[in-house]
C-alpha atoms as a PDB file:
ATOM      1  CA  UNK A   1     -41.725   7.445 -40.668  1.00  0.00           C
ATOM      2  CA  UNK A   2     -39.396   5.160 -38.552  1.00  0.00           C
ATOM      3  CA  UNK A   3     -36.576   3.777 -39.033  1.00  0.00           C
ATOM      4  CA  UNK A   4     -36.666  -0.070 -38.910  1.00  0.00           C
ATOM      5  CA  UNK A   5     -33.724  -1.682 -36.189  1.00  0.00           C
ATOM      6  CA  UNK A   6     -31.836  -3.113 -39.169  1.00  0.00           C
ATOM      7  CA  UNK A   7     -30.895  -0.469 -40.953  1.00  0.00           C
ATOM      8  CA  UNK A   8     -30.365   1.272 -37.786  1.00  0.00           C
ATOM      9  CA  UNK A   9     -27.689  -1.593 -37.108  1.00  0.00           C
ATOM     10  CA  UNK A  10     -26.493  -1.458 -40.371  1.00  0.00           C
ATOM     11  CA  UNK A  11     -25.519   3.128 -39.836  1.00  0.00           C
ATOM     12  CA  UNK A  12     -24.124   2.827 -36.197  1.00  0.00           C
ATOM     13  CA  UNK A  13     -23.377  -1.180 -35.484  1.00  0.00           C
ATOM     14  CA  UNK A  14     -24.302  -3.682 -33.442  1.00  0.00           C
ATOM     15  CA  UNK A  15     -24.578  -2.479 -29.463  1.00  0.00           C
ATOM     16  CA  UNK A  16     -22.780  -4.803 -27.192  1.00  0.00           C
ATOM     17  CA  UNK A  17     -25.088  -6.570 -24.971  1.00  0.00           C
ATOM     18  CA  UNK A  18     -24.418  -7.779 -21.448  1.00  0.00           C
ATOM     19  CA  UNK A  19     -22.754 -11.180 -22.403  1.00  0.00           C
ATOM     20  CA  UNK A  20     -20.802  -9.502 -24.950  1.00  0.00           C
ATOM     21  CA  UNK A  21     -18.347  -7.108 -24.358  1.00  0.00           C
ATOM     22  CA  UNK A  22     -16.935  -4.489 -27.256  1.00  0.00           C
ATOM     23  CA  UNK A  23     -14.084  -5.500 -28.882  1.00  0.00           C
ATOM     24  CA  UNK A  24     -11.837  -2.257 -27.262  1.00  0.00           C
ATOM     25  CA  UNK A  25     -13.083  -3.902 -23.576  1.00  0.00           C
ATOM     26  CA  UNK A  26     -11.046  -6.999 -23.869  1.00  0.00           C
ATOM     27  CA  UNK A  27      -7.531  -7.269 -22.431  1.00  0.00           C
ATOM     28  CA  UNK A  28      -4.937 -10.058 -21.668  1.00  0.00           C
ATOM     29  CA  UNK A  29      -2.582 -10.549 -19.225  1.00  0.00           C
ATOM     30  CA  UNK A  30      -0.289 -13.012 -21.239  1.00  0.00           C
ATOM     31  CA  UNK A  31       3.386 -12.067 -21.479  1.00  0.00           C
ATOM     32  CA  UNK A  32       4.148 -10.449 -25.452  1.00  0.00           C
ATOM     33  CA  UNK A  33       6.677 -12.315 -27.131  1.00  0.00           C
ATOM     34  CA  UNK A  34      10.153 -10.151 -27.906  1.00  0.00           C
ATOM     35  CA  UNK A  35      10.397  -9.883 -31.535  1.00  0.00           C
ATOM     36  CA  UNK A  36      13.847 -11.546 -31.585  1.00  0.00           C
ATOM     37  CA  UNK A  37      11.936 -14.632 -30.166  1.00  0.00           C
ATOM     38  CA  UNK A  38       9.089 -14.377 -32.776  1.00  0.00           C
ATOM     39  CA  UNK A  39      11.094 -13.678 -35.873  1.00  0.00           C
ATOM     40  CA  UNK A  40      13.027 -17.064 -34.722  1.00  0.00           C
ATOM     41  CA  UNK A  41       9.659 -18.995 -34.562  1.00  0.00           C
ATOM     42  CA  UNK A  42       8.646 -17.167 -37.996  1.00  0.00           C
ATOM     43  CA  UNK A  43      12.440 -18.723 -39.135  1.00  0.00           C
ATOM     44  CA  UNK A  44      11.973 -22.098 -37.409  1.00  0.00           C
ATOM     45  CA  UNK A  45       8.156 -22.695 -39.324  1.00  0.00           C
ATOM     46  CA  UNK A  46       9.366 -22.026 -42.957  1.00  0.00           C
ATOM     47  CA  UNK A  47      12.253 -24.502 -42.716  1.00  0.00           C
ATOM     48  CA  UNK A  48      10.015 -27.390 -40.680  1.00  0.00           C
ATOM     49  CA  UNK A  49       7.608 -27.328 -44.209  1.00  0.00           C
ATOM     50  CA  UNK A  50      10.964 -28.168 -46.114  1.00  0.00           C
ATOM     51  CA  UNK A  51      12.823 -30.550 -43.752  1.00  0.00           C
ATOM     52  CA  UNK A  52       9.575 -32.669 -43.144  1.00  0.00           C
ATOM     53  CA  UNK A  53       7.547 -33.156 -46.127  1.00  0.00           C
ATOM     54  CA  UNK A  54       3.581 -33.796 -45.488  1.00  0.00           C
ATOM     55  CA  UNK A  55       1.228 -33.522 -42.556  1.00  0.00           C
ATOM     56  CA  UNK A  56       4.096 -33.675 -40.151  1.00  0.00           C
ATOM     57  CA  UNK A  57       5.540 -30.475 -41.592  1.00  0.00           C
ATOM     58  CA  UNK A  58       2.800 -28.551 -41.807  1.00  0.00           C
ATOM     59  CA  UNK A  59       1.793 -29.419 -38.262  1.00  0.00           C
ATOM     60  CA  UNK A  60       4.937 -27.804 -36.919  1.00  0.00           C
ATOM     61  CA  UNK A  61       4.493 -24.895 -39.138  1.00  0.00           C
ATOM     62  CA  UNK A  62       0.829 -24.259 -38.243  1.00  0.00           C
ATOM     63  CA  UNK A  63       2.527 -24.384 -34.544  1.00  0.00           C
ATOM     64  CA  UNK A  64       5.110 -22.736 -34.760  1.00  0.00           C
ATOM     65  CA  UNK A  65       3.910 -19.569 -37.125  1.00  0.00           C
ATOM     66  CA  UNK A  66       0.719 -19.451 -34.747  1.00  0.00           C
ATOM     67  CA  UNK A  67       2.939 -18.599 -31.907  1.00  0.00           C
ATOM     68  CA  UNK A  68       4.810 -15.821 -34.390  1.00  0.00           C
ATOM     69  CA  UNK A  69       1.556 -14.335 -35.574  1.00  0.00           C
ATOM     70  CA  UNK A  70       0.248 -13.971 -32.365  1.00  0.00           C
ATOM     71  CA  UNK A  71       3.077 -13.193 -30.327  1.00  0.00           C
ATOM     72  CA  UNK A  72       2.784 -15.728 -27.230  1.00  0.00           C
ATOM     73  CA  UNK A  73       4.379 -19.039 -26.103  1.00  0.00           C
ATOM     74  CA  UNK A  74       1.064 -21.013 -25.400  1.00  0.00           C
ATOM     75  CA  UNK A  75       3.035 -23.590 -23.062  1.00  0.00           C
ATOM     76  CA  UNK A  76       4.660 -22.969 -20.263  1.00  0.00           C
ATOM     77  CA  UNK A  77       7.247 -26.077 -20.643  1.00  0.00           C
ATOM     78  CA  UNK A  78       8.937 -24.133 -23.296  1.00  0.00           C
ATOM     79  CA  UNK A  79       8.217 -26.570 -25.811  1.00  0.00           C
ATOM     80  CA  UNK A  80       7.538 -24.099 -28.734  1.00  0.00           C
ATOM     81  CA  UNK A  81      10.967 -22.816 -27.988  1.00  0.00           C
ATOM     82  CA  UNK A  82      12.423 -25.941 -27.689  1.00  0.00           C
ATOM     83  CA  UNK A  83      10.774 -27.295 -31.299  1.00  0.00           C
ATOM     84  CA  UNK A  84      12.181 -24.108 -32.695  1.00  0.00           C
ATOM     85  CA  UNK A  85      15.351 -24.967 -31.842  1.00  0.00           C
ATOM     86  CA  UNK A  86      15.419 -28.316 -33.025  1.00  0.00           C
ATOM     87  CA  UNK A  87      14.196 -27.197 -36.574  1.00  0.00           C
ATOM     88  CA  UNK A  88      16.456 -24.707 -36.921  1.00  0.00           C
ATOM     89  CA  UNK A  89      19.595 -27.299 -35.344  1.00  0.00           C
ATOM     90  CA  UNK A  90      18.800 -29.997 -37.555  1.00  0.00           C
ATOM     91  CA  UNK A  91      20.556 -30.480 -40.962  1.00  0.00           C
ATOM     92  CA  UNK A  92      18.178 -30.862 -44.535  1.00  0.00           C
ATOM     93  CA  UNK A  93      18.676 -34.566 -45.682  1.00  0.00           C
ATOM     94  CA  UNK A  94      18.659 -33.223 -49.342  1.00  0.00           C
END
């Protein structure tokens, strides 16, 4: 009796193939984030959903936690940093 493929993928996983690599195989070479910088961000996105109301706040969250969560600054402008700071500068109209 053999074993069909399927349930042979299904015990030991699916074997990388030569257009895709394993999962341990892949590396970056962007800069991390220091965690003072990505706690700020983490700061900056939960007051942008209260001091703009709407899409516009949740734009700048989505932004702004994205580069928390995954640790980078995706431009090299500084512009993240520079949004974070406004957010966090700027006083609540409430």
């Amino acid at each position: 009796m053999t074993v069909p493929t399927w349930a042979t993928s299904l015990v030991h996983g699916t074997r990388a193939t030569a257009s895709v690599l394993p999962r341990t195989h892949l590396e970056g070479d962007a800069d991390a984030l220091a965690f003072e910088q990505s706690a700020r961000f983490t700061a900056a996105a939960l007051r942008a959903r209260r001091l703009y109301p709407g899409a516009l706040g949740e734009l700048v969250e989505r932004e702004l936690r994205s580069c928390a969560d995954f640790g980078v600054e995706p431009a090299e402008d500084g512009l993240i940093a520079r949004l974070a700071a406004q957010v966090l500068a700027a006083e609540d109209q409430r």
